[in-house]
Protein backbone atom coordinates (compact mmCIF):
# COMPACT_ATOMS: atom_id res chain seq x y z
CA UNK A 1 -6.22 -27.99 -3.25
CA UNK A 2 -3.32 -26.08 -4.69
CA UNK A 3 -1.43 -24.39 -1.94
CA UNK A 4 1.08 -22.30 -4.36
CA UNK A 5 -0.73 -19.11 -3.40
CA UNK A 6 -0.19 -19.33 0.22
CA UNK A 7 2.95 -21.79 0.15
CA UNK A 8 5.34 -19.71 -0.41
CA UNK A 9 5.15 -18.00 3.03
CA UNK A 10 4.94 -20.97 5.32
CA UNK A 11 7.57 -20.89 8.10
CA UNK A 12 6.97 -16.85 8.03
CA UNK A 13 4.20 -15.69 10.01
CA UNK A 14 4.28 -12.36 9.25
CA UNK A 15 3.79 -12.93 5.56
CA UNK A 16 1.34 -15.45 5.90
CA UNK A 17 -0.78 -13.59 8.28
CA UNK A 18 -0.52 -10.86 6.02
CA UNK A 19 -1.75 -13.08 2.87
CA UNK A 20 -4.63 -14.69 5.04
CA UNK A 21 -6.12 -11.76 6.67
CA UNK A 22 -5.17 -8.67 4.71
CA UNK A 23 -3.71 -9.28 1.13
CA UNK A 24 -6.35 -8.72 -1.32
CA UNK A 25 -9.50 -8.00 1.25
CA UNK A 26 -11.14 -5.03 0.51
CA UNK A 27 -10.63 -2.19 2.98
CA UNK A 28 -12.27 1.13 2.94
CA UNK A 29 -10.80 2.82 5.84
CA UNK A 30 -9.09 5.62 4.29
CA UNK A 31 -6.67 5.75 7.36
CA UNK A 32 -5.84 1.64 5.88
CA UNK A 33 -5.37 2.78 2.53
CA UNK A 34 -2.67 6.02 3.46
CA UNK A 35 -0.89 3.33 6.02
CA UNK A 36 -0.68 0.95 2.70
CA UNK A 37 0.46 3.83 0.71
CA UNK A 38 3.04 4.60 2.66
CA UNK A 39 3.99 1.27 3.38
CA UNK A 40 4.44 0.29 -0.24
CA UNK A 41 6.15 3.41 -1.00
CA UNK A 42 8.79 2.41 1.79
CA UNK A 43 9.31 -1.26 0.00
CA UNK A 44 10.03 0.95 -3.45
CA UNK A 45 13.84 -1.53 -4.19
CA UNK A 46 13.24 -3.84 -0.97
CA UNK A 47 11.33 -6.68 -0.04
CA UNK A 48 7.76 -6.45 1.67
CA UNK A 49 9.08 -8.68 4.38
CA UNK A 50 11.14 -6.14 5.26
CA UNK A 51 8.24 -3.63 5.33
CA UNK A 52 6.19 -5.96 6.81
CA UNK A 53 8.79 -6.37 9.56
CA UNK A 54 8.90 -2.88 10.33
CA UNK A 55 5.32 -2.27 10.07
CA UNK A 56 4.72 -1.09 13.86
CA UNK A 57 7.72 0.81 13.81
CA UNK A 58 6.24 2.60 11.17
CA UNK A 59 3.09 3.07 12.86
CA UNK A 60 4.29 4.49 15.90
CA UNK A 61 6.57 7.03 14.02
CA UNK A 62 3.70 7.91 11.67
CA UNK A 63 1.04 8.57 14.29
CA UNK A 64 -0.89 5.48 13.07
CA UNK A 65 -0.52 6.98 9.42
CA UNK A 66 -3.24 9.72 10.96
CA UNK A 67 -3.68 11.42 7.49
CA UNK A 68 -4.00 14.85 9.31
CA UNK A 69 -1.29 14.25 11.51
CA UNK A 70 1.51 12.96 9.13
CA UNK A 71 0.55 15.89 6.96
CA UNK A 72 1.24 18.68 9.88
CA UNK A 73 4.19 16.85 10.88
CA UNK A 74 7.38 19.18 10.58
CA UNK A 75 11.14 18.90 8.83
CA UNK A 76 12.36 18.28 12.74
CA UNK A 77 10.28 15.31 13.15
CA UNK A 78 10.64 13.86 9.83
CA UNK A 79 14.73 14.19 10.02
CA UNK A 80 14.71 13.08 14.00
CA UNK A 81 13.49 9.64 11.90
CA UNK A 82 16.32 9.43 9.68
CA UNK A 83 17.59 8.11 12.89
CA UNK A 84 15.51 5.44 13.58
CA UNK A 85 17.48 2.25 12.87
CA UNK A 86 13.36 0.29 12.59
CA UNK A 87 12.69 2.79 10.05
CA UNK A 88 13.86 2.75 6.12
CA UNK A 89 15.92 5.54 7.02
CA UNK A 90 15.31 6.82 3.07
CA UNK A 91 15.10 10.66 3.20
CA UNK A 92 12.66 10.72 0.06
CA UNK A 93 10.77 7.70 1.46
CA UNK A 94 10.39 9.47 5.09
CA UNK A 95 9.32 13.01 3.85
CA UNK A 96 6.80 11.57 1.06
CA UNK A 97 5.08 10.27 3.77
CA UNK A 98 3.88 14.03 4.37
CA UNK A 99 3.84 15.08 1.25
CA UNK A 100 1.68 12.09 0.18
CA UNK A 101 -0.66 13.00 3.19
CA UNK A 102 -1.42 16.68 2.09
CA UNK A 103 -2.27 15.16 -1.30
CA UNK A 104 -4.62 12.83 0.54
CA UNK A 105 -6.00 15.44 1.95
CA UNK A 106 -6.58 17.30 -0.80
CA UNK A 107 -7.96 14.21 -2.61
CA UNK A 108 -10.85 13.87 0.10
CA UNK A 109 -11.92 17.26 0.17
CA UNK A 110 -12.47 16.72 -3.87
CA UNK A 111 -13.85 13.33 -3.41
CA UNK A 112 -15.29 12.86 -0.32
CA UNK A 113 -12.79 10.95 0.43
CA UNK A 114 -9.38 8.93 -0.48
CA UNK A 115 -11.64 6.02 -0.92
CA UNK A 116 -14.15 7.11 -3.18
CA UNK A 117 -10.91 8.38 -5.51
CA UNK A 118 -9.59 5.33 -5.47
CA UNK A 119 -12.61 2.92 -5.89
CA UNK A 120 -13.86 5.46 -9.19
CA UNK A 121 -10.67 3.69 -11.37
CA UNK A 122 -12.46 0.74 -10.68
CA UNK A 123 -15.97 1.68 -10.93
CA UNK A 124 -16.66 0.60 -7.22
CA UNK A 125 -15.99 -3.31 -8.40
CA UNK A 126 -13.04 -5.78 -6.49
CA UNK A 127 -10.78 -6.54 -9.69
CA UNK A 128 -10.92 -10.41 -9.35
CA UNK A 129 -7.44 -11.97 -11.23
CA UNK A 130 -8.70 -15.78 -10.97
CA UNK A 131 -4.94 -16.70 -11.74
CA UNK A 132 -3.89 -20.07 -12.07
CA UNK A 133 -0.25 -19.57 -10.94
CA UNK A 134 1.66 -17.35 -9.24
CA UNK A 135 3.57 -16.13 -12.28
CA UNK A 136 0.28 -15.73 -14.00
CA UNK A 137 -0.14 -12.78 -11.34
CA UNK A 138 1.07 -9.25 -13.33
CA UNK A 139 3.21 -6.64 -11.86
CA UNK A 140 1.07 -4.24 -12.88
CA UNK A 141 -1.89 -3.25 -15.08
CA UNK A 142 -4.18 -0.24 -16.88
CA UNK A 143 -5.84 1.03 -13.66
CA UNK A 144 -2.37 0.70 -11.78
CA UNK A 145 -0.94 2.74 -14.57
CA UNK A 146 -3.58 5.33 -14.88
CA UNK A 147 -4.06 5.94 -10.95
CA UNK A 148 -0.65 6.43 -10.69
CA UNK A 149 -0.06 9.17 -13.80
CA UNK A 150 -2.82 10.50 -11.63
CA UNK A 151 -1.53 10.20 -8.09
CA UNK A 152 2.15 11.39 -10.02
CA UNK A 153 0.34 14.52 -11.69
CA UNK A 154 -1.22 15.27 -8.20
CA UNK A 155 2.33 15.63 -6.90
CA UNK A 156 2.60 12.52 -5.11
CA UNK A 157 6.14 10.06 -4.46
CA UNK A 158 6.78 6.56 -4.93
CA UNK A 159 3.66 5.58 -6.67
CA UNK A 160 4.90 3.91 -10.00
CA UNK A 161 2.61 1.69 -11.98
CA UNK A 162 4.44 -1.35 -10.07
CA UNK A 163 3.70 -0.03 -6.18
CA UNK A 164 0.44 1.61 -7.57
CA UNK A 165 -0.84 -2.29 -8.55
CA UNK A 166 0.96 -3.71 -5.62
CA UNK A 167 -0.90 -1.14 -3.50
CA UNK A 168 -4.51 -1.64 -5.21
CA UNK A 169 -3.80 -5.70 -3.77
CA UNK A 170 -2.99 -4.41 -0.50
CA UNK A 171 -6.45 -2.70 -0.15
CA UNK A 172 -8.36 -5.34 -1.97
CA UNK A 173 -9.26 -3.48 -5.14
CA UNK A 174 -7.41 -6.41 -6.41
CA UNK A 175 -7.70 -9.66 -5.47
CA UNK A 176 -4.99 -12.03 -7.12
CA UNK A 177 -5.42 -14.86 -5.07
CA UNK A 178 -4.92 -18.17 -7.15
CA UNK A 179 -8.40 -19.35 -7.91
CA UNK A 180 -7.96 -22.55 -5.93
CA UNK A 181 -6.38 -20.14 -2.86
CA UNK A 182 -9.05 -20.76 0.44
CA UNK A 183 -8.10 -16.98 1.50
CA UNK A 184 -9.33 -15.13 -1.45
């Protein structure tokens, strides 16, 4: 068996716990898919093993990414983070976090839910990539693009065709797992 999927994050358990247990499984939690929002809009320029790193920093500052709480949170709260040092201390990247949660919100009282929103680009089917090699994997594609004119038009930050994609892995939408990889 090819390793190449899962290779590249031996000797880093937090990455490779991430690509065995999370990456590309699907997850319908809506509370999962805001915390992955969020998350990937934080690693907009950086690495996710930075994110990754900070991850229950992030959690505890973000109420658990409660959707209903990070959207009532005030300017006080959000600007006492700026002074976090385990926090991307990113003023635009800290206060999308609530403005990104009132759009959730209104995207679940439309839909149901954030879920159902997001699984309708795909038509409630797990995009399987059945790559060969990593560099077959793409950075982005048509439902990344479209969800985020969409997400973008609904007023929402740091949700570019790139981090849309990346995020639509994170909740399993997409699974790009090599097709020899014994996690997908």
């Amino acid at each position: 068996m090819n390793n190449e999927c899962r290779n590249i994050f031996l000797g880093d358990s937090v990455l490779l716990d991430y690509h065995d247990n999370e990456w590309c499984k699907i997850n319908h939690d809506d509370q999962f898919q805001f915390e992955m929002l969020c998350l990937e809009g934080a690693s907009v320029g950086l690495s996710w093993k930075i994110i990754l790193n900070k991850r229950s920093a992030y959690k505890k500052a973000f109420y658990n990414f409660d959707i209903k709480k990070c959207a009532d949170m005030s300017d006080d709260e959000l600007l006492k983070l700026l002074k976090n040092p385990n926090l991307i201390r990113n003023k635009s990247k800290i206060f999308s976090v609530r403005k990104n949660a009132k759009i959730v919100l209104d995207i679940q009282k439309e839909f149901g839910s954030f879920d159902s929103y997001l699984w309708s680009y795909t038509n409630n089917k797990q995009i399987i990539g059945n790559w060969k090699t990593l560099k077959d994997i793409p950075t982005e594609s048509d439902i990344s693009k479209k969800l985020s004119a969409d997400l973008k038009k609904r007023g929402m930050s740091f949700v570019g065709p790139i981090i849309t994609y990346s995020f639509l892995q994170s909740v399993g939408m997409v699974n790009d797992h090599l097709s020899d990889c014994e996690y997908k």
